[in-house]
Protein backbone atom coordinates (compact mmCIF):
# COMPACT_ATOMS: atom_id res chain seq x y z
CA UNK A 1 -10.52 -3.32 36.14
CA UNK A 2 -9.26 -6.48 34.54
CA UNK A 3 -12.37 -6.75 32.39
CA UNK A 4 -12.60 -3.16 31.09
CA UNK A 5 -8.95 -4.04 29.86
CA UNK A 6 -10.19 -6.88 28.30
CA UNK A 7 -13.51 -4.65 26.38
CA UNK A 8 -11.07 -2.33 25.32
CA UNK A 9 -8.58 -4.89 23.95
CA UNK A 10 -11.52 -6.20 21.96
CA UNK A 11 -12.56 -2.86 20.24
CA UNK A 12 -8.90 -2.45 19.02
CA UNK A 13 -8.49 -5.49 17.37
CA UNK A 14 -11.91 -4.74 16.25
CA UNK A 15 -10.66 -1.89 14.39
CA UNK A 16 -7.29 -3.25 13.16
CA UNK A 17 -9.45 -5.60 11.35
CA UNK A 18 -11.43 -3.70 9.71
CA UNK A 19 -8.11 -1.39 8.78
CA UNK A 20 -6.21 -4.35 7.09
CA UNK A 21 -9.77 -5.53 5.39
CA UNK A 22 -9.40 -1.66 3.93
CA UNK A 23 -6.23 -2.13 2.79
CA UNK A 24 -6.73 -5.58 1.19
CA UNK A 25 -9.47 -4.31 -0.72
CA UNK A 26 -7.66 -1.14 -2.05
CA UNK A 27 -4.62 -3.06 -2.98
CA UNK A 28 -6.71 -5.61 -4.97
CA UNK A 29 -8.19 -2.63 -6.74
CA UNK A 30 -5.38 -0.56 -7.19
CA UNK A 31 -2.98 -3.26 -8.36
CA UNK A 32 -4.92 -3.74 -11.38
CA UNK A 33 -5.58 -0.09 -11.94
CA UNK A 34 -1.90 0.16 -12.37
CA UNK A 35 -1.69 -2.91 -14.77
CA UNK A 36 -3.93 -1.67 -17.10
CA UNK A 37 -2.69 1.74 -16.43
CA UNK A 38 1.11 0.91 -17.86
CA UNK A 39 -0.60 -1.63 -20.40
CA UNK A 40 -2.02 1.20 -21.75
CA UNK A 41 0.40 3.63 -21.98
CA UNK A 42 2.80 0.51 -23.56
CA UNK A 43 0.17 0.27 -26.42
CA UNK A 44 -0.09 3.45 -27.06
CA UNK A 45 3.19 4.48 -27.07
CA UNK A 46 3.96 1.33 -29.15
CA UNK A 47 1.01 2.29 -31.62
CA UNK A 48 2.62 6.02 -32.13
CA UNK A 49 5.88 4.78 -31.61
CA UNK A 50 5.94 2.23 -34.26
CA UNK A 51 3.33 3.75 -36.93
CA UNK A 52 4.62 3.55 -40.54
CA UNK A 53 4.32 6.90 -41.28
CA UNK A 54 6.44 6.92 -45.04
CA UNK A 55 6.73 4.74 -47.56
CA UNK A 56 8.77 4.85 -50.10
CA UNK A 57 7.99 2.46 -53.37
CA UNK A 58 10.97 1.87 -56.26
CA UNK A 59 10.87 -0.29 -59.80
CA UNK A 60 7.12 -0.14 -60.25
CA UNK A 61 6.37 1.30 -63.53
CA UNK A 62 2.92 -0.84 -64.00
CA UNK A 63 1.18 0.00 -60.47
CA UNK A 64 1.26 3.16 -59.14
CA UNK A 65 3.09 3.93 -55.83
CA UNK A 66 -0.46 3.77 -54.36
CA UNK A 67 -2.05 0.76 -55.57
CA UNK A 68 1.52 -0.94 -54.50
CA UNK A 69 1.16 0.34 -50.81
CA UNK A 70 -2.31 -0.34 -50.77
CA UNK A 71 -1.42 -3.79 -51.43
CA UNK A 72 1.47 -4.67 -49.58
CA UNK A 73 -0.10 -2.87 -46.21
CA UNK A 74 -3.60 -4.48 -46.89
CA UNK A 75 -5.17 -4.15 -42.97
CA UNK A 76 -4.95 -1.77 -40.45
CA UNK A 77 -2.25 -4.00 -38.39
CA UNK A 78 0.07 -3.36 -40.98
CA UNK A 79 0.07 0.52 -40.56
CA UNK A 80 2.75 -0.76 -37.55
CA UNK A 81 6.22 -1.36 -38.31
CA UNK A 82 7.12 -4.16 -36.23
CA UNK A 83 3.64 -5.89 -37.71
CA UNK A 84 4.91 -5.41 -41.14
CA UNK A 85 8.41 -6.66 -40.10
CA UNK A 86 6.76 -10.39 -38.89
CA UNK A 87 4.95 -10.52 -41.94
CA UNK A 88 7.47 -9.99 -44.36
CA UNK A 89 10.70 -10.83 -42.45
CA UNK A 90 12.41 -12.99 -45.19
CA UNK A 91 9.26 -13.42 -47.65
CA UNK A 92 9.02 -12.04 -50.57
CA UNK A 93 5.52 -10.93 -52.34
CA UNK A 94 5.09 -13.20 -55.73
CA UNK A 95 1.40 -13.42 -56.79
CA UNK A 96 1.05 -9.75 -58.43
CA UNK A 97 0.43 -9.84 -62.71
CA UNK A 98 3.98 -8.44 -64.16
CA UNK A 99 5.84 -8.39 -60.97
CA UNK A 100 8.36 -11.22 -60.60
CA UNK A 101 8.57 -10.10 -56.66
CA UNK A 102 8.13 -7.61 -54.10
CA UNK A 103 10.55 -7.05 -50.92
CA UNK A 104 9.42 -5.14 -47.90
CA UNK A 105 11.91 -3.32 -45.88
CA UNK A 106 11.36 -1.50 -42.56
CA UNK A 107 14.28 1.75 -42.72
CA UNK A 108 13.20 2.96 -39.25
CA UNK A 109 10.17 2.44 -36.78
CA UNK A 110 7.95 4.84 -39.22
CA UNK A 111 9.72 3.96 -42.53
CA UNK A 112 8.62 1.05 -44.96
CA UNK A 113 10.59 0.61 -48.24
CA UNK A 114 9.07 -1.12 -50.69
CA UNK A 115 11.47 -2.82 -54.00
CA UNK A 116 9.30 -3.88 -56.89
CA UNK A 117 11.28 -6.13 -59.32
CA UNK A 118 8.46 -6.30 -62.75
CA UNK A 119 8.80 -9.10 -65.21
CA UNK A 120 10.32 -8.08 -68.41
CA UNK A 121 7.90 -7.59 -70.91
CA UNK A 122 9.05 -7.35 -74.54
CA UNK A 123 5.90 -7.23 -76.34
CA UNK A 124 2.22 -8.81 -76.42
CA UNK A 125 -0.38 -10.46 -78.77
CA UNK A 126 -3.92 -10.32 -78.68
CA UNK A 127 -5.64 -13.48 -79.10
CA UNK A 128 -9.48 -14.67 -78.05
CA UNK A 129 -10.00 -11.48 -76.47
CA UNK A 130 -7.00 -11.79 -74.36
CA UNK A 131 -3.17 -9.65 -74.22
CA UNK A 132 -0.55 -12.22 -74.28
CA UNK A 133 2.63 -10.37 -72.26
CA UNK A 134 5.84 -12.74 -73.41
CA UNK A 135 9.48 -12.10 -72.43
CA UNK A 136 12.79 -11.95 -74.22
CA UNK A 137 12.42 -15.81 -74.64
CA UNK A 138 8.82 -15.99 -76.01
CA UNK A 139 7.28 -17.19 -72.58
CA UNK A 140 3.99 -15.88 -71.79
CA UNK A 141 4.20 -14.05 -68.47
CA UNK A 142 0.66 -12.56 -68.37
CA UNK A 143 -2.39 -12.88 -70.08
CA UNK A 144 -4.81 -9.76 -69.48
CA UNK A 145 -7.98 -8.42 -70.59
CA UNK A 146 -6.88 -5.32 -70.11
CA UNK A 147 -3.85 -3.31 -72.54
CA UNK A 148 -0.72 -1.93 -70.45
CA UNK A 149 0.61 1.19 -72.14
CA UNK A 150 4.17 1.72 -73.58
CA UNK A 151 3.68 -2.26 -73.97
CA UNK A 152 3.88 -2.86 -78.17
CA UNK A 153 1.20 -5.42 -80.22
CA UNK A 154 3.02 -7.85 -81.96
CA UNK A 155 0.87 -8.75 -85.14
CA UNK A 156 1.81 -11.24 -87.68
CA UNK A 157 2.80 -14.55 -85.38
CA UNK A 158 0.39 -17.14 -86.13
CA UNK A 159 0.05 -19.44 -83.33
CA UNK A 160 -3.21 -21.93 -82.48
CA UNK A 161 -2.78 -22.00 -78.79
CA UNK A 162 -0.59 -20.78 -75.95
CA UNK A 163 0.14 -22.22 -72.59
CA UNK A 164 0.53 -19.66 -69.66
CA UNK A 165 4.43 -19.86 -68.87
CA UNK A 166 5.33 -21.51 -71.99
CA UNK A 167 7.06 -20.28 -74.85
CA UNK A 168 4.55 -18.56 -77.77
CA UNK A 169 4.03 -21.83 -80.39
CA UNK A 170 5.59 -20.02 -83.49
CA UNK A 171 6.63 -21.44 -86.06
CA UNK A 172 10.07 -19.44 -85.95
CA UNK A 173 11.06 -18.81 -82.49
CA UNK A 174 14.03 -16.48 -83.78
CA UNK A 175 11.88 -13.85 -83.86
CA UNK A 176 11.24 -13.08 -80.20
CA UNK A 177 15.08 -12.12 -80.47
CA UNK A 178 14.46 -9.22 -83.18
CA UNK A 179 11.25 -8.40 -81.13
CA UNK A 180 13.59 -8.16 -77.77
CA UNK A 181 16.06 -5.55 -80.28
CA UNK A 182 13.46 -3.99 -81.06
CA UNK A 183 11.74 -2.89 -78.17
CA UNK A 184 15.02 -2.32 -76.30
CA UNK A 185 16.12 0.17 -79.91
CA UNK A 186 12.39 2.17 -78.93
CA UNK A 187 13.47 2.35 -75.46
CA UNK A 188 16.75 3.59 -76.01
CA UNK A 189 15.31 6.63 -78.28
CA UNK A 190 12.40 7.07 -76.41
CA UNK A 191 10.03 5.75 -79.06
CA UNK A 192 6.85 4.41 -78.10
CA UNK A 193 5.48 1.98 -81.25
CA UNK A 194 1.34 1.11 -81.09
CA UNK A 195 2.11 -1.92 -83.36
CA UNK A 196 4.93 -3.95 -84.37
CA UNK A 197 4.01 -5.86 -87.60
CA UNK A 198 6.19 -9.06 -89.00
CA UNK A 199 5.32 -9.62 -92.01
CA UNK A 200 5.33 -13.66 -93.72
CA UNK A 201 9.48 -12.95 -94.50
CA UNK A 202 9.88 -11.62 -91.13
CA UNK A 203 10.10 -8.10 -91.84
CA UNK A 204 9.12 -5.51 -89.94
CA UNK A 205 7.17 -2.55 -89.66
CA UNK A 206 6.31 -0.36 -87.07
CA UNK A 207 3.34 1.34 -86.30
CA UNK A 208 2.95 5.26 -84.93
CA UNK A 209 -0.24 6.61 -84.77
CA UNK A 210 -1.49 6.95 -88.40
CA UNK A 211 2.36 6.32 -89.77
CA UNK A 212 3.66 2.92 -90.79
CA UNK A 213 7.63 2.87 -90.52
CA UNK A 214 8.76 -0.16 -92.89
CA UNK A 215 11.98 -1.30 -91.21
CA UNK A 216 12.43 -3.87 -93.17
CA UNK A 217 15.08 -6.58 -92.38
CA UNK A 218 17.68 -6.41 -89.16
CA UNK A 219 20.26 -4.79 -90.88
CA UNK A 220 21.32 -0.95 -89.97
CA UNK A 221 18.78 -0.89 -87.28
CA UNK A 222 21.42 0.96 -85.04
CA UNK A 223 21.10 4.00 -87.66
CA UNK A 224 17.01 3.59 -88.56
CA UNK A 225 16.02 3.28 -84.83
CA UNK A 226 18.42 6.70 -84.31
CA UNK A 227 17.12 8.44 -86.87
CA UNK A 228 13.42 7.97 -86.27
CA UNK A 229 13.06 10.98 -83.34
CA UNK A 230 13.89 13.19 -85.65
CA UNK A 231 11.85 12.42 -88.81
CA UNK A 232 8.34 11.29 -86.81
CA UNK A 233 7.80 14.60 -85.84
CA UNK A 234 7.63 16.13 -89.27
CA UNK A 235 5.22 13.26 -90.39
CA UNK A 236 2.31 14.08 -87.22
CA UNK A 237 -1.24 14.86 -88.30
CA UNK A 238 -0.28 12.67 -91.52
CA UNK A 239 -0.99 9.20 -92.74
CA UNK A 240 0.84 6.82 -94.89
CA UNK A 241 4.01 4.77 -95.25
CA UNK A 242 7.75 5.71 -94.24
CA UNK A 243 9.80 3.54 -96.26
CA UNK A 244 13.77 3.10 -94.42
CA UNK A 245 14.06 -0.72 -95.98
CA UNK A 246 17.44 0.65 -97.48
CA UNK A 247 18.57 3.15 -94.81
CA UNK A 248 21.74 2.91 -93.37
CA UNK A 249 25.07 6.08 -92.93
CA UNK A 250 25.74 5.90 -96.55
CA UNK A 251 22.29 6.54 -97.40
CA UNK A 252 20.16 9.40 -95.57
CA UNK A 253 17.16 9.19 -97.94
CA UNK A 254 13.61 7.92 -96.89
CA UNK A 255 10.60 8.13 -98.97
CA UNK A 256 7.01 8.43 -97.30
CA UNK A 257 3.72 7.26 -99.34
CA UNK A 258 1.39 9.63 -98.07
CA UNK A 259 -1.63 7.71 -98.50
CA UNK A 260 -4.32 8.49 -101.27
CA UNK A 261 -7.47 7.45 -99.06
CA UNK A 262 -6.89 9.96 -96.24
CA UNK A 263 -8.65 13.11 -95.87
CA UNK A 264 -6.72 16.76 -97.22
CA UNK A 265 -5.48 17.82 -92.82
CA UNK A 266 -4.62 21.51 -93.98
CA UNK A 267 -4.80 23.24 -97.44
CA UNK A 268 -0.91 23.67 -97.74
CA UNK A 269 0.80 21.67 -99.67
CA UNK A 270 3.19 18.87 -98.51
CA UNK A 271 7.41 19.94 -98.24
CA UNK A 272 9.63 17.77 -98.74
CA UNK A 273 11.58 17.65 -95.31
CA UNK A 274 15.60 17.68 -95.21
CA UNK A 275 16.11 13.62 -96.10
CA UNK A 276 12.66 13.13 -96.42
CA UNK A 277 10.63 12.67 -100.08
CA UNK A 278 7.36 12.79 -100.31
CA UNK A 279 5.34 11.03 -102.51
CA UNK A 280 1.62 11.01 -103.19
């Protein structure tokens, strides 16, 4: 009797073995199931949670909002929001042509905000195949192969050579102050000028399309920069001269030199328009 108790004593711890051997082994694989489980469910739900889903781009007028998103989320880590936000966490952007910087903003977990703040551009020069962009000061910002519109030529500065961000080498550096008037007066009236000319005096005439507006010196340029909107579109499909050297609020007369060269554009002949004489 004694050893049957024994035999059987033997077969149950037999078996409890082989039960906690079981469990062992389906701990040490469910353990890790479960790991990777709620690892994966964290990155997903921190993929969708945190996916930039809008951006919104402001003061760009030389990229478009695409070509600026494009650049400032260049890989496919920074479609995420918190990725964006250790990139750019207190760094600005500074190595784009015509943009001074670039600040990136996260709104919300699926919002990027993007603040473009351009160099100001007053004007440009084309020399050895090149655009020279300068400021208000003369200082060449960007040089370019390539011509940005609503950007005016500035003919008539003779220079030899040019640094980039250094001041244009003219002999008169005066004149990157009537250039800055200038293209702020177009601005202001929504005038877009191909060319502005300075002639050896300094004087100044503007170029639209096939019309040359002599300006002439600084003085009344308040009243001749006003007044252009409404004469320039009485003068389209023609070609010639618009003289407003002596224009000012005393005196509302222009005279444009249609030009003798040019080709007959309709078989009427010219009118005179309301302050406007025209002379062949």
């Amino acid at each position: 009797m004694m050893a049957k108790a024994k035999k059987t004593e033997k077969v149950n711890n037999g078996s409890s073995g082989i039960k906690m051997i079981f469990k062992y082994n389906l701990t040490k694989f469910i353990v890790p199931f479960i790991i990777v489980l709620l690892l994966g469910i964290g990155i997903f739900a921190f993929k969708e949670g945190f996916e930039v889903k809008q951006v919104t781009v402001e003061g760009s007028t030389h990229y478009t909002t695409d070509e600026i998103t494009n650049y400032v989320l260049d890989s496919k880590l920074c479609r995420n929001t918190v990725f964006v936000y250790l990139k750019y966490n207190n760094k600005s952007i500074r190595d784009i042509p015509f943009v001074e910087q670039i600040d990136v903003k996260i709104v919300d977990r699926n919002t990027v905000k993007i603040n473009v703040y351009e160099k100001y551009v007053a004007g440009c020069v084309y020399h050895l195949g090149n655009y020279l962009y300068f400021d208000n000061n003369g200082t060449i910002v960007e040089a370019s192969k390539m011509k940005t519109e609503n950007i005016p030529v500035v003919t008539g500065l003779t220079f030899t050579y040019f640094n980039l961000y250094e001041p244009l080498p003219v002999e008169d550096t005066a004149v990157f102050n009537n250039i800055l008037t200038i293209t702020k007066l177009l601005n202001k009236n929504s005038l877009t000028a191909d060319i502005i000319y300075f002639d050896e005096n300094y004087n100044v005439t503007l170029f639209f399309d096939e019309v040359r507006v002599s300006i002439g010196t600084d003085k009344n340029l308040d009243e001749k920069f006003s007044t252009l909107p409404l004469i320039l579109p009485d003068l389209k499909g023609k070609k010639g001269v618009l003289h407003m050297e002596n224009f000012s609020d005393t005196n509302g007369n222009v005279v444009f030199n249609i030009d003798t060269d040019t080709e007959v554009i309709s078989d009427e002949e010219p009118q005179d328009t309301v302050g406007i004489i025209l002379v062949e």
